[in-house]
C-alpha atoms as a PDB file:
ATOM      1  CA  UNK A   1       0.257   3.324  -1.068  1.00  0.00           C
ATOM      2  CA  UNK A   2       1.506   3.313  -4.470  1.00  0.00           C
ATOM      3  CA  UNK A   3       1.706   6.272  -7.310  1.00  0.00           C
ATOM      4  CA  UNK A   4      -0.202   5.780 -10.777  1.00  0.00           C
ATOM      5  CA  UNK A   5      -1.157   7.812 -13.535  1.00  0.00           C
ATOM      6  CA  UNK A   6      -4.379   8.191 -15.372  1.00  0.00           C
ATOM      7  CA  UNK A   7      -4.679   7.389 -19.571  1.00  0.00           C
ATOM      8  CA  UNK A   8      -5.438  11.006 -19.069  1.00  0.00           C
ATOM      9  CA  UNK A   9      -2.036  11.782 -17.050  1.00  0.00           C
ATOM     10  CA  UNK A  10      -3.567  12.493 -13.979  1.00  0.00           C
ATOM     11  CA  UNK A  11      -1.335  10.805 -11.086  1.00  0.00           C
ATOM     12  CA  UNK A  12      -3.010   9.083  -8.115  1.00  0.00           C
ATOM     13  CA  UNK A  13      -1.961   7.350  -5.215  1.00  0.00           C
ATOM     14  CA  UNK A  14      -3.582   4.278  -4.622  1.00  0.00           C
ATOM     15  CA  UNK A  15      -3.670   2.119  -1.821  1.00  0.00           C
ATOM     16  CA  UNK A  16      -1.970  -1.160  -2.999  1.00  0.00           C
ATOM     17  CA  UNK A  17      -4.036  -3.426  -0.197  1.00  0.00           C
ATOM     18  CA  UNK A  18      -7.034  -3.249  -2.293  1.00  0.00           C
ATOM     19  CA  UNK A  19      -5.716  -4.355  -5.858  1.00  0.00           C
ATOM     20  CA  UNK A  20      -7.357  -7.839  -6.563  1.00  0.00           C
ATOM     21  CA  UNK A  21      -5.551  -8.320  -9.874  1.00  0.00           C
ATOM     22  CA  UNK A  22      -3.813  -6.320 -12.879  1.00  0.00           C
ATOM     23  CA  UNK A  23      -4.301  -7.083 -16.478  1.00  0.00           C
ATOM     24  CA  UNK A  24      -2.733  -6.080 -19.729  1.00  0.00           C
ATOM     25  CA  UNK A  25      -5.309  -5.628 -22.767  1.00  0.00           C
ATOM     26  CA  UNK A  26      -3.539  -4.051 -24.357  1.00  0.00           C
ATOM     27  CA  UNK A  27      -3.819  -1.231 -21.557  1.00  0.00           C
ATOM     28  CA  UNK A  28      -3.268  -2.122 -17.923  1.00  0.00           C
ATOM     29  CA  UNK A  29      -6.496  -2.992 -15.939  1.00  0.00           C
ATOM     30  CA  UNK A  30      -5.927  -2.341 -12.026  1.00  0.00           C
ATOM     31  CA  UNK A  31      -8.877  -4.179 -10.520  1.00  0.00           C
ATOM     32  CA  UNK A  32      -9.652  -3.548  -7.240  1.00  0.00           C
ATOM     33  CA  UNK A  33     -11.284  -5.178  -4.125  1.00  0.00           C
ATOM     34  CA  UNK A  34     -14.533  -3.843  -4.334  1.00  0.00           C
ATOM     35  CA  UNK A  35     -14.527  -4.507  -8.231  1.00  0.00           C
ATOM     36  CA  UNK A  36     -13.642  -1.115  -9.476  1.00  0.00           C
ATOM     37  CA  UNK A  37     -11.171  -1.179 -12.355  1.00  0.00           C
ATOM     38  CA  UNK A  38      -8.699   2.016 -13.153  1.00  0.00           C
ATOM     39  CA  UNK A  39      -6.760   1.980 -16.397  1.00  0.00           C
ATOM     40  CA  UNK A  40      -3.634   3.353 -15.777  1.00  0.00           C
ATOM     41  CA  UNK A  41      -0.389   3.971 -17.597  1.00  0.00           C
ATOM     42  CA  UNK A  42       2.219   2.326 -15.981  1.00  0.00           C
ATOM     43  CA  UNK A  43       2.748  -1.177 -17.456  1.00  0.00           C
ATOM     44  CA  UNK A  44       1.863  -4.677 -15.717  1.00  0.00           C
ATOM     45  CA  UNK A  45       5.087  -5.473 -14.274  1.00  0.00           C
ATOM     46  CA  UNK A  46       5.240  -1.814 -13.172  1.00  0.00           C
ATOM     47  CA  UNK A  47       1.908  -2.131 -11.530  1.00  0.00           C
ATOM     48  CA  UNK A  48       3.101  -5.191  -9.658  1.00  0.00           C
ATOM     49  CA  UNK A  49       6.975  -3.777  -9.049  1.00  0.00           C
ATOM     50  CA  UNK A  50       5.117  -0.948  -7.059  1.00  0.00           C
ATOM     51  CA  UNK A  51       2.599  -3.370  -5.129  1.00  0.00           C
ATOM     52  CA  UNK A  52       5.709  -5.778  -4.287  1.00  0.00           C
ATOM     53  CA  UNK A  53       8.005  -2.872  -3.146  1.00  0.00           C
ATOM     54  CA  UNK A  54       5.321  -1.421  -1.363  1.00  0.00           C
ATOM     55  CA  UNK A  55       4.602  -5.160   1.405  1.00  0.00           C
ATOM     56  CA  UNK A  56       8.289  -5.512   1.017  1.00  0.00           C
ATOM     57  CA  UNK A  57       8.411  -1.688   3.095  1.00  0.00           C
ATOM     58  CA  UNK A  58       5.627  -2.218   4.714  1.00  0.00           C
ATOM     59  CA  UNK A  59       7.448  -5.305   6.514  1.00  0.00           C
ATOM     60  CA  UNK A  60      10.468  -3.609   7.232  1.00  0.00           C
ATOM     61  CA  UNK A  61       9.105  -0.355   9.073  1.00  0.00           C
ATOM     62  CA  UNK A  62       8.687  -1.457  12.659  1.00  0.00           C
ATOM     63  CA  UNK A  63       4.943  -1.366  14.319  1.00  0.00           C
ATOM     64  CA  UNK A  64       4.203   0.103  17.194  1.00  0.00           C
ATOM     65  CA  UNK A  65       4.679  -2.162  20.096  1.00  0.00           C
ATOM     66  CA  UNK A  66       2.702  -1.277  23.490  1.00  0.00           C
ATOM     67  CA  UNK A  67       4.039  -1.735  26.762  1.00  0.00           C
ATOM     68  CA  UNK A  68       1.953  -1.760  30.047  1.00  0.00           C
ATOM     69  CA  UNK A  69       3.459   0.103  32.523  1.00  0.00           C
ATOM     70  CA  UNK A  70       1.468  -1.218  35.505  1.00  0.00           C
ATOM     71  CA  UNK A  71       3.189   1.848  37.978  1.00  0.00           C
ATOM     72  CA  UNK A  72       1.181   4.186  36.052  1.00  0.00           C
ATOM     73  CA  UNK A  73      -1.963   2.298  34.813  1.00  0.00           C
ATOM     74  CA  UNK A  74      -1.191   3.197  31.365  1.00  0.00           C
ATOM     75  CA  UNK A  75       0.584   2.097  28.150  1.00  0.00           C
ATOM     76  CA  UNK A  76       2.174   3.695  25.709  1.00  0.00           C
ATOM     77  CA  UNK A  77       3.763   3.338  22.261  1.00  0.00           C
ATOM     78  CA  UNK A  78       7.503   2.695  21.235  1.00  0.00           C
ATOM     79  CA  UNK A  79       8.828   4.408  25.002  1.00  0.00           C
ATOM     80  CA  UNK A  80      12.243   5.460  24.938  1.00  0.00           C
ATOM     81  CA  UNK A  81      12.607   4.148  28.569  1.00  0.00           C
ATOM     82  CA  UNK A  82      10.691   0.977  29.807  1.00  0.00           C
END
């Protein structure tokens, strides 16, 4: 999720999976996935600074990793004892 703001200066957190492309004209176009376009403040390379920093931490935060645990018939995530 990244934060935005609004022409009007209304802030907005957007999820940064679903931008398709960003434009400058001269305002910057966020275009999304399902073809929606916000106008938003920030400039292009801020737009894409956000969206880049954004996968970069998503990659570094570690998933959830399931272990069976075949004693109990169950699984569960990150255990602090396996």
């Amino acid at each position: 999720m990244i934060k935005l703001t609004r022409l009007d200066g209304e802030p907005f957190v957007l999820n940064a999976e679903l931008i398709r492309y960003v434009e400058r004209r001269p305002d910057t176009f966020v275009t999304l996935t399902s073809g929606e376009r916000i106008v938003v403040r920030e400039t292009l390379d801020d737009v894409v600074d956000k969206a880049v920093r954004y996968q970069q931490h998503k990659h570094l935060m570690p998933s959830p990793q399931v272990v069976l645990r075949p004693e109990i018939g169950t699984s569960t995530a990150n255990p602090t004892n396996s």
